[in-house]
C-alpha atoms as a PDB file:
ATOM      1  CA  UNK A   1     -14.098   9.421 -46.835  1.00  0.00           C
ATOM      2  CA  UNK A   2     -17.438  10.979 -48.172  1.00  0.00           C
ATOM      3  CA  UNK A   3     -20.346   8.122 -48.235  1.00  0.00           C
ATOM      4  CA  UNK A   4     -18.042   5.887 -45.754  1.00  0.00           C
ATOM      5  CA  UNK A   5     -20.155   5.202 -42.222  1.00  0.00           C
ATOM      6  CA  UNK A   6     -18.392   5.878 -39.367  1.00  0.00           C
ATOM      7  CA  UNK A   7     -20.630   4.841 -35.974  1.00  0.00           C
ATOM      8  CA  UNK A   8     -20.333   6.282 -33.462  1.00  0.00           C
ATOM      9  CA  UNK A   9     -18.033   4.902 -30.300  1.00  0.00           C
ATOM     10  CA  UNK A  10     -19.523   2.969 -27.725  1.00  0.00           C
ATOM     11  CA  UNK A  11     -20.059   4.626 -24.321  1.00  0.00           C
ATOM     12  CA  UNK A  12     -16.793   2.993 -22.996  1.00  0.00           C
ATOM     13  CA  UNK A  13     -14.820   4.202 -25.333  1.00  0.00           C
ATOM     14  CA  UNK A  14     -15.131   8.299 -24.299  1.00  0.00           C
ATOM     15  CA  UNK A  15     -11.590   8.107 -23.045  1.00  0.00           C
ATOM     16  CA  UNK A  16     -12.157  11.422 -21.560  1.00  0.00           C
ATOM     17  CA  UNK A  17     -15.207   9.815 -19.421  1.00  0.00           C
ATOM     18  CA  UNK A  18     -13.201   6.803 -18.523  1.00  0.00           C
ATOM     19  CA  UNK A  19     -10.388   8.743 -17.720  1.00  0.00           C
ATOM     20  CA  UNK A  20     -12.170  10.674 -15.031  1.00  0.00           C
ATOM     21  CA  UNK A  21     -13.542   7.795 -13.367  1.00  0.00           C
ATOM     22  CA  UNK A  22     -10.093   5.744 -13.284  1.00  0.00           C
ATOM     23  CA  UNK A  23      -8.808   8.831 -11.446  1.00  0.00           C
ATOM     24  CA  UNK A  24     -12.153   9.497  -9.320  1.00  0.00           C
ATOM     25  CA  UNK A  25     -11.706   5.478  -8.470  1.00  0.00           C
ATOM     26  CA  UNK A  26      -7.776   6.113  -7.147  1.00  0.00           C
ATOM     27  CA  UNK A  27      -8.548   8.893  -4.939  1.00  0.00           C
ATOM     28  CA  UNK A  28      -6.507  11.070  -7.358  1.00  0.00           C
ATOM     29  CA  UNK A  29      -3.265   8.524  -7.132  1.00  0.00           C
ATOM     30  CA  UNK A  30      -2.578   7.911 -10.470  1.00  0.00           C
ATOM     31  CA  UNK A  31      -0.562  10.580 -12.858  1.00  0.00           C
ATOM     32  CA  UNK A  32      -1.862  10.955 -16.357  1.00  0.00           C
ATOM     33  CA  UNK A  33       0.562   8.277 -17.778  1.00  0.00           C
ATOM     34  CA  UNK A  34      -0.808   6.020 -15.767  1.00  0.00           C
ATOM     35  CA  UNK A  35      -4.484   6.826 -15.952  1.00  0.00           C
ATOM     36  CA  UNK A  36      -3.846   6.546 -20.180  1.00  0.00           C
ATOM     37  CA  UNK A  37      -2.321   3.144 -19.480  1.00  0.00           C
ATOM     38  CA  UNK A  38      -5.308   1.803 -17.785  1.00  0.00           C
ATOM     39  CA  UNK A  39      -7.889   3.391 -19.949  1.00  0.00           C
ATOM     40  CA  UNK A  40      -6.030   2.112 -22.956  1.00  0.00           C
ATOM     41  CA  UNK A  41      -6.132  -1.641 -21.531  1.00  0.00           C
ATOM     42  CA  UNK A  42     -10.075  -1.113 -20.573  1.00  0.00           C
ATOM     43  CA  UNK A  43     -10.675  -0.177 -23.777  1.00  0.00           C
ATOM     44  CA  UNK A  44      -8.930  -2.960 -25.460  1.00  0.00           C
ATOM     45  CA  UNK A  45      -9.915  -5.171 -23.510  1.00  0.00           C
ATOM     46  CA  UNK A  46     -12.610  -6.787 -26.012  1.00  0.00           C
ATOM     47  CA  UNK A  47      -9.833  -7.514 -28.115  1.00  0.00           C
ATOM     48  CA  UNK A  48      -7.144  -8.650 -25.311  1.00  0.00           C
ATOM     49  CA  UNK A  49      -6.295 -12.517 -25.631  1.00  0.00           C
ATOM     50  CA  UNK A  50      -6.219 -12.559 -21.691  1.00  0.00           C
ATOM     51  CA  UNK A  51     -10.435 -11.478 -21.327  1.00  0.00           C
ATOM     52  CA  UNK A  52     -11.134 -13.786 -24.755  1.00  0.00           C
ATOM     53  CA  UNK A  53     -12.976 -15.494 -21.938  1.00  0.00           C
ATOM     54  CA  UNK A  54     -14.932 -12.940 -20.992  1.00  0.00           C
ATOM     55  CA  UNK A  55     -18.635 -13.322 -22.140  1.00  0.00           C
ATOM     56  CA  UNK A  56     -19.144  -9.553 -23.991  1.00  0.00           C
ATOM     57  CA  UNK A  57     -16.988  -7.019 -24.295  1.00  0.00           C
ATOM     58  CA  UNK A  58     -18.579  -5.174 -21.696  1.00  0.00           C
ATOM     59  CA  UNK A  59     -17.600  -7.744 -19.377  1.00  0.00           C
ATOM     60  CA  UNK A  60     -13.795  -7.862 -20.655  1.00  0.00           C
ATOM     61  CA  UNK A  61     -14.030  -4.158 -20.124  1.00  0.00           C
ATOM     62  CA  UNK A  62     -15.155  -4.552 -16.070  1.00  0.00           C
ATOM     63  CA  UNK A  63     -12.275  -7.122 -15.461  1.00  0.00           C
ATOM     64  CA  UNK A  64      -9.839  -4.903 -16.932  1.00  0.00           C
ATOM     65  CA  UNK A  65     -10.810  -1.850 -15.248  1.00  0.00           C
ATOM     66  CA  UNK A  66     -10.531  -4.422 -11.675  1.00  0.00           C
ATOM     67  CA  UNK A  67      -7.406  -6.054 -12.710  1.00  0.00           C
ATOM     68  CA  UNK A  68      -5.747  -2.177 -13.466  1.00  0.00           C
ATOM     69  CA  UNK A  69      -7.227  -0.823 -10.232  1.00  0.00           C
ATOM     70  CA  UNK A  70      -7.020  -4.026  -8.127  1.00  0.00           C
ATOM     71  CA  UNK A  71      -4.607  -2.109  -5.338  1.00  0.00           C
ATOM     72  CA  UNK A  72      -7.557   0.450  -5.104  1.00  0.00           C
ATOM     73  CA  UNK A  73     -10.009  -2.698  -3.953  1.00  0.00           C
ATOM     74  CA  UNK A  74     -11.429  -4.260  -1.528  1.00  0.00           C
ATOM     75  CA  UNK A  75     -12.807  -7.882  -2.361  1.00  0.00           C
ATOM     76  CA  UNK A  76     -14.856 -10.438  -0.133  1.00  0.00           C
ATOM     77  CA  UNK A  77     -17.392 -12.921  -0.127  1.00  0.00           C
ATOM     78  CA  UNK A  78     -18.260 -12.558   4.048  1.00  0.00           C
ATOM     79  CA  UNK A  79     -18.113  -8.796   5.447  1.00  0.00           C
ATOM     80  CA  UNK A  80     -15.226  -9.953   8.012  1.00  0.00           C
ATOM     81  CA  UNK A  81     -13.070 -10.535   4.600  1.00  0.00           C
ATOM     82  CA  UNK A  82     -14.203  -7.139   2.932  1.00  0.00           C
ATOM     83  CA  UNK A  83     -13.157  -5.712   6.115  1.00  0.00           C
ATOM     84  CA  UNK A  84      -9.721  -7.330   6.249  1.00  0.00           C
ATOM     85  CA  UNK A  85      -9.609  -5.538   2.720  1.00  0.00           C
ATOM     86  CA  UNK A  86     -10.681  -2.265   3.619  1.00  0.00           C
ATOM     87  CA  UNK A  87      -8.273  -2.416   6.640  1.00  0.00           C
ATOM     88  CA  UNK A  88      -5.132  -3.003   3.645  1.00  0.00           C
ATOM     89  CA  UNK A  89      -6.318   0.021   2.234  1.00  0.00           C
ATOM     90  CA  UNK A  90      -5.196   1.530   4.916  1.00  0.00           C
ATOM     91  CA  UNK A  91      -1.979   0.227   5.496  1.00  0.00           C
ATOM     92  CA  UNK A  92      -3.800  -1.328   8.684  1.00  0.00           C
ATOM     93  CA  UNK A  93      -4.514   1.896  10.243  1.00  0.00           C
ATOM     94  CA  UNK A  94      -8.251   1.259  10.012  1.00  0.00           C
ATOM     95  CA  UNK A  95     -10.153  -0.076  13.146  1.00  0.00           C
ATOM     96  CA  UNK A  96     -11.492  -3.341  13.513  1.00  0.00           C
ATOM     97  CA  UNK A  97     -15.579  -4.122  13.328  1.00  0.00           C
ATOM     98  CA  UNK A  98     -15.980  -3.049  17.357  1.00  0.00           C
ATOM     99  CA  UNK A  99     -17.981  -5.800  19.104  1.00  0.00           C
ATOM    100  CA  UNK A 100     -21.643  -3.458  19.422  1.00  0.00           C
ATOM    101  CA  UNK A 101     -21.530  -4.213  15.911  1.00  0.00           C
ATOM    102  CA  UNK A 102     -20.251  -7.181  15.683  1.00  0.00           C
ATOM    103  CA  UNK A 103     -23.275  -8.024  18.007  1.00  0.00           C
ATOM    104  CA  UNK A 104     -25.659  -6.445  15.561  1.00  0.00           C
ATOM    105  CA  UNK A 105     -24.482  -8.029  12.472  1.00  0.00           C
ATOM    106  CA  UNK A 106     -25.402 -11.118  14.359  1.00  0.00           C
ATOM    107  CA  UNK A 107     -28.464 -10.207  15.582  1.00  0.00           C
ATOM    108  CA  UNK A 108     -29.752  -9.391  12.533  1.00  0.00           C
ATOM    109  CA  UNK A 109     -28.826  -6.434  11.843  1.00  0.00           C
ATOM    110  CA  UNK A 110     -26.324  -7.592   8.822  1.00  0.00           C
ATOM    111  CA  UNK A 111     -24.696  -5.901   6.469  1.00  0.00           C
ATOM    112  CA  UNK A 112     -26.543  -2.929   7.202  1.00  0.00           C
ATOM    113  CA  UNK A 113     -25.136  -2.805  10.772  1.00  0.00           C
ATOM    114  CA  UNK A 114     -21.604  -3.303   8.909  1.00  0.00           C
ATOM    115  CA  UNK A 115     -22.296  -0.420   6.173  1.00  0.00           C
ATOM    116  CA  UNK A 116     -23.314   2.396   8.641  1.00  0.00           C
ATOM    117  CA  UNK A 117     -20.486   1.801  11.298  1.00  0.00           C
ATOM    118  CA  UNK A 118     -18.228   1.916   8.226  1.00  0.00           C
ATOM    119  CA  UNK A 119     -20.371   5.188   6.924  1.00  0.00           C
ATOM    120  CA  UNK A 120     -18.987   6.522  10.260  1.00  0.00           C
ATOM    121  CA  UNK A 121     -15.601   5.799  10.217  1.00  0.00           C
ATOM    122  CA  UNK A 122     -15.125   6.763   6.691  1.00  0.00           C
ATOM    123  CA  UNK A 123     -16.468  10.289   7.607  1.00  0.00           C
ATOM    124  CA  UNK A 124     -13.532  10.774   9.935  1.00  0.00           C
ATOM    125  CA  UNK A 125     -10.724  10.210   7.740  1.00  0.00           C
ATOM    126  CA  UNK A 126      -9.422  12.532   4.636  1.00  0.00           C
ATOM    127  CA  UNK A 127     -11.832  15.729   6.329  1.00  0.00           C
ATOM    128  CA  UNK A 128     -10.290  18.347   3.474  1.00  0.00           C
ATOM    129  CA  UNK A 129     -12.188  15.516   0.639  1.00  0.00           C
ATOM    130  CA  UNK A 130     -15.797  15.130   3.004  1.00  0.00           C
ATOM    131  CA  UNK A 131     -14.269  11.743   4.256  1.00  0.00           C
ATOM    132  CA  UNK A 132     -14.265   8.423   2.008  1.00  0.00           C
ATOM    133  CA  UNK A 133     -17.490   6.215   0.753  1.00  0.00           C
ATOM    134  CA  UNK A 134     -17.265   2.557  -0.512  1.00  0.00           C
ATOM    135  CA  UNK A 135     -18.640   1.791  -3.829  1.00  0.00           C
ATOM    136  CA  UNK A 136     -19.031  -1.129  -4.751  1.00  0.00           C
ATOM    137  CA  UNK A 137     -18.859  -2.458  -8.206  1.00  0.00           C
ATOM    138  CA  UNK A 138     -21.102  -5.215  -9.755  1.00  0.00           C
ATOM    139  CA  UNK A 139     -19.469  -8.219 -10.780  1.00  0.00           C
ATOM    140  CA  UNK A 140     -22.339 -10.873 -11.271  1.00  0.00           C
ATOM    141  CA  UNK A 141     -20.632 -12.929  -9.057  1.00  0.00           C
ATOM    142  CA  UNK A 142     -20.897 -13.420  -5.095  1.00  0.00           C
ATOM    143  CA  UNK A 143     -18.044 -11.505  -3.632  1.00  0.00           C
ATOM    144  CA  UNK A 144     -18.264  -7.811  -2.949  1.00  0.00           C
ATOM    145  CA  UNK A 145     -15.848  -6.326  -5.032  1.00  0.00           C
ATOM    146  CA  UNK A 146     -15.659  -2.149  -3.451  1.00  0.00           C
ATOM    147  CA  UNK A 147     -14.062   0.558  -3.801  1.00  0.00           C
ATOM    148  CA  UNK A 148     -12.633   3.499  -1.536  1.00  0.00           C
ATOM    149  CA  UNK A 149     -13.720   7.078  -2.841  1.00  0.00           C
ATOM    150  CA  UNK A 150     -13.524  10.415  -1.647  1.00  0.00           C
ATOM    151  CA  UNK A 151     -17.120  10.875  -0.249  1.00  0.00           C
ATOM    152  CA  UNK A 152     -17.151  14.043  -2.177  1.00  0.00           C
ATOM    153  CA  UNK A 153     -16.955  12.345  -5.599  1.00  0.00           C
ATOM    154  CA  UNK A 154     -19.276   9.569  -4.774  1.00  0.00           C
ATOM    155  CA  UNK A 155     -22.191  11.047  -7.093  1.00  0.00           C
ATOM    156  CA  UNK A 156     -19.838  11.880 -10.031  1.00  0.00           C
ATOM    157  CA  UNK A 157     -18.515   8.182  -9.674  1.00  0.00           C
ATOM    158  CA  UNK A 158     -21.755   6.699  -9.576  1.00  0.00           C
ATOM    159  CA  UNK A 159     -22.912   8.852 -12.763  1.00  0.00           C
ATOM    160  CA  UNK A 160     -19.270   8.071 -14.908  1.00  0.00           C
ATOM    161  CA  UNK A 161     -20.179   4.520 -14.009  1.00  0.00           C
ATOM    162  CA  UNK A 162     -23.879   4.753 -15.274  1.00  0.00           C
ATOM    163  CA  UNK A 163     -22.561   6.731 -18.426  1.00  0.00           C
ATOM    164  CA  UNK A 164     -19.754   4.148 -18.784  1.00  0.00           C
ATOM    165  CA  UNK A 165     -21.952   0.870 -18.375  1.00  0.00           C
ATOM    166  CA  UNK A 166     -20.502  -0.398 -15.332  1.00  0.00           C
ATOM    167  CA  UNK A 167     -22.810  -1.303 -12.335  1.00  0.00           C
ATOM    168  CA  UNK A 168     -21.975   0.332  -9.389  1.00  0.00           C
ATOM    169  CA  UNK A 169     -23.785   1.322  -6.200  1.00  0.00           C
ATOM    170  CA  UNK A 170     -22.929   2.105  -2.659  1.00  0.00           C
ATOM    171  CA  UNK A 171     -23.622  -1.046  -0.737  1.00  0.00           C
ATOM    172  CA  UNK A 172     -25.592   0.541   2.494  1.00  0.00           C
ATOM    173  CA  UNK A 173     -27.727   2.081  -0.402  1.00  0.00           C
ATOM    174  CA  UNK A 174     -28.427  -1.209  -1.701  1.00  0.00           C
ATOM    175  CA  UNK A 175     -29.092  -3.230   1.553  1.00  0.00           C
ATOM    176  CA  UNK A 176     -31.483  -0.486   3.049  1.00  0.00           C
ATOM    177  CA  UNK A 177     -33.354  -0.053  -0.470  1.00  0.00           C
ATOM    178  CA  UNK A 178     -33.791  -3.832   0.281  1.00  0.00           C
ATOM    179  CA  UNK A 179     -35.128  -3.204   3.636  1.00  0.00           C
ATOM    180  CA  UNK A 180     -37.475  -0.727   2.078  1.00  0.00           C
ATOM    181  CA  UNK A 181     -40.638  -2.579   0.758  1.00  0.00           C
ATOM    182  CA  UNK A 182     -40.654  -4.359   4.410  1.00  0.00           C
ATOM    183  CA  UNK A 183     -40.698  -0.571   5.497  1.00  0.00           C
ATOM    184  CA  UNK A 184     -44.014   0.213   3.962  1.00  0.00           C
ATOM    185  CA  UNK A 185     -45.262  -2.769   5.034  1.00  0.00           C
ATOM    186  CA  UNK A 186     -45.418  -2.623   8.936  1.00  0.00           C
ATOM    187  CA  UNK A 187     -46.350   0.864   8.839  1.00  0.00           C
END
């Protein structure tokens, strides 16, 4: 319709984008019916009576995209948990934290200690992808809410998810840029 304004689509709504990621977030698991299913509900999900409690639409859009991917995460609000999580990923075929770095998480070493042994491990599984990375996706709230990837996709994820509006990072990124400024400091 000629004089009619049309704007244009928010950044969540470039199904082809949105698409990707889904399918970059499943390792590759879903077939397209699916992947349209969940990128259908993320973009409705502003409009979905079960988010009307959502905050923004942006947020309605993150639970959606966790609630249609939720077998892909792992979820915890202590490391232990996220690691229980990660391990159900793997059907239980994933080691548990070995006691060096249990020792180190204790002895302040933290999450950090946690994120590099994982690093590690991740590197030795799925060799024909590069191995697996955790992402983690930012929920304003306290748990870790993370995601398995194919080590090899990690930058595209991390750039769909910037493009997208979603806030995502790799956690051992994030606790060593913390660690950073203390760096500088004692050198």
């Amino acid at each position: 319709m000629i004089g009619s304004f049309n704007p244009p689509l928010p950044t969540i709504m470039m199904p082809t984008a949105l698409k990707e990621f889904v399918q970059l977030l499943s390792c590759n698991a879903l077939d397209e019916s699916e992947q349209d299913d969940i990128v259908r509900q993320i973009v409705n999900a502003p409009d979905d009576p079960e988010f009307e409690w959502a905050d923004s639409p942006e947020q309605a859009r993150l639970f959606a995209l966790t609630f249609a991917l939720g077998e892909y995460m792992a979820t915890g609000d202590k490391l232990d948990e996220l690691h229980e999580q990660v391990q159900r990923l793997f059907d239980d075929d994933f080691p548990e934290i070995p006691a060096p770095t249990l020792d180190d998480m204790e002895n302040g070493g933290g999450a950090i200690a946690y994120f590099e042994w994982l690093e590690t491990e991740f590197c030795q599984y799925s060799a024909e992808e590069g191995g697996y990375d955790l992402v983690e996706l930012d929920m304003m709230g306290s748990d870790m809410n993370a995601i398995v990837v194919y080590r090899k996709d990690t930058p595209r994820v991390l750039e769909l998810a910037k493009q997208l509006d979603f806030k995502m990072q790799r956690p051992l990124d994030y606790f060593r840029d913390l660690l950073q400024p203390h760096r500088h400091q004692h050198a």
